[in-house]
C-alpha atoms as a PDB file:
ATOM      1  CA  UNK A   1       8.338 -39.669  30.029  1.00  0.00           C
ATOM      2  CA  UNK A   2       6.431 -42.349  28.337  1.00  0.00           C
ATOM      3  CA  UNK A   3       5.694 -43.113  24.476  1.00  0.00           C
ATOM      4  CA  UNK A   4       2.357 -43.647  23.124  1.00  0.00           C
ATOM      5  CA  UNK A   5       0.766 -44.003  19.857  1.00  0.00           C
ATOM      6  CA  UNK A   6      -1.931 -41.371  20.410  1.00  0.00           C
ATOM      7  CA  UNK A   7       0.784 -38.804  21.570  1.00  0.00           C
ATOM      8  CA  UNK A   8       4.390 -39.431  20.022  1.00  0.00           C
ATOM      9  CA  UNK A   9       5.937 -36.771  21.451  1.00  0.00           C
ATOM     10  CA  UNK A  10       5.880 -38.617  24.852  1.00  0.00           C
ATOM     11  CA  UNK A  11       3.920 -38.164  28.056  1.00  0.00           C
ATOM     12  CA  UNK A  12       3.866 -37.555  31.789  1.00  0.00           C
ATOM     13  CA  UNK A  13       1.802 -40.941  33.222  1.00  0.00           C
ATOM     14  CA  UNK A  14      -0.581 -38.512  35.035  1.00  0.00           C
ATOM     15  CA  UNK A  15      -1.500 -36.382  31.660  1.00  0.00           C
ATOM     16  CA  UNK A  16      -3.050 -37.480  28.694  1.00  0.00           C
ATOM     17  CA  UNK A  17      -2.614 -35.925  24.951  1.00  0.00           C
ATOM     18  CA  UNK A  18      -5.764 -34.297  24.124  1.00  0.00           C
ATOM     19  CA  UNK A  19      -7.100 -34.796  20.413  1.00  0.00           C
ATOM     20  CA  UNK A  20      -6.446 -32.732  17.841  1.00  0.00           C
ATOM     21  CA  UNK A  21      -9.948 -30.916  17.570  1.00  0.00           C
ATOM     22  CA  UNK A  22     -10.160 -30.218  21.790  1.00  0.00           C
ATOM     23  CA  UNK A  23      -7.577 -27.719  22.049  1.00  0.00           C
ATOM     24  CA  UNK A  24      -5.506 -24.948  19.973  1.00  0.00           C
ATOM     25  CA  UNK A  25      -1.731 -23.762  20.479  1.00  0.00           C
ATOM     26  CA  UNK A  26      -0.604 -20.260  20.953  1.00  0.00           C
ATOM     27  CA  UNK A  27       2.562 -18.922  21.764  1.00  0.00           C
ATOM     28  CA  UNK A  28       2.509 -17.614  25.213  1.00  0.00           C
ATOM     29  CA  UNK A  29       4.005 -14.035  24.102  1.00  0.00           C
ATOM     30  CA  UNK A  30       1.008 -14.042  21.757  1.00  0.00           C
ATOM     31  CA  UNK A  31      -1.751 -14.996  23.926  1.00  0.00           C
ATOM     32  CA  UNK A  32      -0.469 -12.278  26.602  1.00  0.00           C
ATOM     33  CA  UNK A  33      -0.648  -9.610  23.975  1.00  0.00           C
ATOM     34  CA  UNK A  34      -4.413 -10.468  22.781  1.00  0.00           C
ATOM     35  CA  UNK A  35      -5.164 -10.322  26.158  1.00  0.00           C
ATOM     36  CA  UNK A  36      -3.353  -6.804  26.525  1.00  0.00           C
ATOM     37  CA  UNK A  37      -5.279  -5.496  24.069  1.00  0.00           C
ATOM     38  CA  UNK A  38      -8.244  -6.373  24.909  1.00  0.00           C
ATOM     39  CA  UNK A  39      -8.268  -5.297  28.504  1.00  0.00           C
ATOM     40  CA  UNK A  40      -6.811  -2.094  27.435  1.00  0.00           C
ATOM     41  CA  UNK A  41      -9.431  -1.760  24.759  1.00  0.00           C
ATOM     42  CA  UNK A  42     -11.907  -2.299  27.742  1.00  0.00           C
ATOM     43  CA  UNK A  43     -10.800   0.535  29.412  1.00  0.00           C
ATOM     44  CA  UNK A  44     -10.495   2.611  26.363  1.00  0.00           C
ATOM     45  CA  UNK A  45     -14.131   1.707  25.589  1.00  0.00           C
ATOM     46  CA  UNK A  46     -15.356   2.633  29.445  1.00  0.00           C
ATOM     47  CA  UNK A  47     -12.957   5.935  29.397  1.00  0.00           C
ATOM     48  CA  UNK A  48     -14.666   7.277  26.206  1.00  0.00           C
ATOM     49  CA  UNK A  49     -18.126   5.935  27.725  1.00  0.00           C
ATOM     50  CA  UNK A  50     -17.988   7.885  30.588  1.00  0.00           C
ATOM     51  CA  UNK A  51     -16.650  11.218  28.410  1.00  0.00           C
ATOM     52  CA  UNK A  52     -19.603  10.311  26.586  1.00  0.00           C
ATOM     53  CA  UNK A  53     -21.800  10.727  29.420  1.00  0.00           C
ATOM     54  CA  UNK A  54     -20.365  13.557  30.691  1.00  0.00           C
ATOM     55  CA  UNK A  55     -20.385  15.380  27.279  1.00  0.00           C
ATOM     56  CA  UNK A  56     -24.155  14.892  26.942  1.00  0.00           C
ATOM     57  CA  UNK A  57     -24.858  15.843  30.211  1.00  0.00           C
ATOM     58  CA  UNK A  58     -23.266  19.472  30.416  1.00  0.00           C
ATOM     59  CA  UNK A  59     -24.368  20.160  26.773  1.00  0.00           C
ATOM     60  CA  UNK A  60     -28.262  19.828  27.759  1.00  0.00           C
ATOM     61  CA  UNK A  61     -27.359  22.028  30.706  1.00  0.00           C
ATOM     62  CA  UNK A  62     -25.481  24.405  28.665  1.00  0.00           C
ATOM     63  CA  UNK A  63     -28.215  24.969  26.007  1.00  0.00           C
ATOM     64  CA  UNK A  64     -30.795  24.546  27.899  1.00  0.00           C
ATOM     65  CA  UNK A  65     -29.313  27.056  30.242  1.00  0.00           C
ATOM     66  CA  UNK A  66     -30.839  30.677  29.290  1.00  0.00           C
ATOM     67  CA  UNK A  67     -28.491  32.964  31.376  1.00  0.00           C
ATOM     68  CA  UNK A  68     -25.401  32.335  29.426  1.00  0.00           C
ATOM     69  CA  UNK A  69     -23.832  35.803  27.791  1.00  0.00           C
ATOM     70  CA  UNK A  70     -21.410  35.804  25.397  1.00  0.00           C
ATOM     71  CA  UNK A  71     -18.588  35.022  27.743  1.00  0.00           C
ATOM     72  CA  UNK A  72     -20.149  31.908  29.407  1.00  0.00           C
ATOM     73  CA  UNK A  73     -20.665  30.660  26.456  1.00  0.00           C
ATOM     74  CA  UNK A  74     -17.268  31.021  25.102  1.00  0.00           C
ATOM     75  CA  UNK A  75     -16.357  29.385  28.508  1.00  0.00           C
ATOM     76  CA  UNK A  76     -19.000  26.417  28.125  1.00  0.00           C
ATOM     77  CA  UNK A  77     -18.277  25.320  24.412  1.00  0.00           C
ATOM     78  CA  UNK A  78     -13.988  25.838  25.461  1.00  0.00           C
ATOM     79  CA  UNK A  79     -15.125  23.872  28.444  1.00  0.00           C
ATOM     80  CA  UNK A  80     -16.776  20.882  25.686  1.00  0.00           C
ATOM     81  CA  UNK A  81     -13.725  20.817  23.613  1.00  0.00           C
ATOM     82  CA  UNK A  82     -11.123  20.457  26.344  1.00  0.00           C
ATOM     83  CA  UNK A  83     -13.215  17.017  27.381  1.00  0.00           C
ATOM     84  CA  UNK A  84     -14.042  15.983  23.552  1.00  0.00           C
ATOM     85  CA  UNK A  85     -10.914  16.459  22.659  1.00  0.00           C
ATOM     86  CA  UNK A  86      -8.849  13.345  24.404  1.00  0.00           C
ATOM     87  CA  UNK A  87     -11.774  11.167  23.053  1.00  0.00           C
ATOM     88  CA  UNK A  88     -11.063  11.004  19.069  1.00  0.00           C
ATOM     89  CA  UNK A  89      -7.384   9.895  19.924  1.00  0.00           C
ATOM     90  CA  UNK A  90      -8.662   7.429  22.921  1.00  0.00           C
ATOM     91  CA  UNK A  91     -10.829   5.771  19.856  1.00  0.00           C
ATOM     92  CA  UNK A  92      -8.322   6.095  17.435  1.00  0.00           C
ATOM     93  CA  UNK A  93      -6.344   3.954  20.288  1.00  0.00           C
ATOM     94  CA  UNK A  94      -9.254   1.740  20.530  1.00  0.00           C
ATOM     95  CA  UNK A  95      -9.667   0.976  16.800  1.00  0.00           C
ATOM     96  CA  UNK A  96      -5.570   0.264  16.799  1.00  0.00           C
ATOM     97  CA  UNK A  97      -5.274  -2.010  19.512  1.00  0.00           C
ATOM     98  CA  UNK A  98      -8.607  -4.112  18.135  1.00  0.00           C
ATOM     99  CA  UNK A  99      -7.760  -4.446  14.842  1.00  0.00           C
ATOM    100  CA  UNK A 100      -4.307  -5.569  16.008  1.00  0.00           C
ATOM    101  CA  UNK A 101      -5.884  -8.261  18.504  1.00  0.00           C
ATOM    102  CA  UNK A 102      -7.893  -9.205  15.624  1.00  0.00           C
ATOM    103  CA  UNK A 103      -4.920 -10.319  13.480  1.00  0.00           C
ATOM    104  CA  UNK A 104      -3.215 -12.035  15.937  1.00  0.00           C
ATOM    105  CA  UNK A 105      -5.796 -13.986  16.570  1.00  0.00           C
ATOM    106  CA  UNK A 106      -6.159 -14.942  12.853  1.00  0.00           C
ATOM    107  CA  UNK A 107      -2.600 -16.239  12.589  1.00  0.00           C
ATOM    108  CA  UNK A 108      -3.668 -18.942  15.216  1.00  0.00           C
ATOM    109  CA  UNK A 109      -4.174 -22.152  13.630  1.00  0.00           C
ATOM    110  CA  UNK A 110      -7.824 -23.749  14.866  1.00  0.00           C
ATOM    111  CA  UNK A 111      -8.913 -26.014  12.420  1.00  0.00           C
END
């Protein structure tokens, strides 16, 4: 390794020490867990989507369906609660790992 003036912590003679202002350090054990979170946010987001979906689709069949008794619709709104109910903790989940992401990403130095 060589010594410059612009990098004093020495150099390879094929890299040079990027300014201050170009670039930021993180930890890699820090940068892998934003990144964790994040992609598992992203599939928390597109799993509660696509409950989403599904929700509003069988509840315009269901009401708009007139030849439910009493039993089916016991059976349809049991049927809606079973897939509603793995949502609130998915986004509970969601809200968690963001936040967390969030704060990590705040104790990085960028100025």
């Amino acid at each position: 390794m060589t010594f410059a003036g612009d990098c004093p912590e020495g150099r390879s003679q094929d890299l040079t020490c990027a300014e201050a202002g170009d670039k930021i350090l993180v930890d890699r054990k820090k940068f892998k867990r934003v990144c964790s979170l994040l992609l598992s946010s992203v599939d928390e987001l597109t799993y509660a989507r696509h409950r989403e979906i599904f929700l509003k689709s069988l509840r315009k069949l269901f009401f708009e369906s007139v030849g439910l008794d009493d039993s089916g619709c016991a059976q349809a709104r049991l049927l809606l609660e079973a897939y509603s109910d793995p949502v609130f903790p998915t986004l509970a989940q969601l809200d968690s790992n963001l936040e967390e992401a969030f704060n990590l990403m705040r104790e990085v130095n960028y100025d």
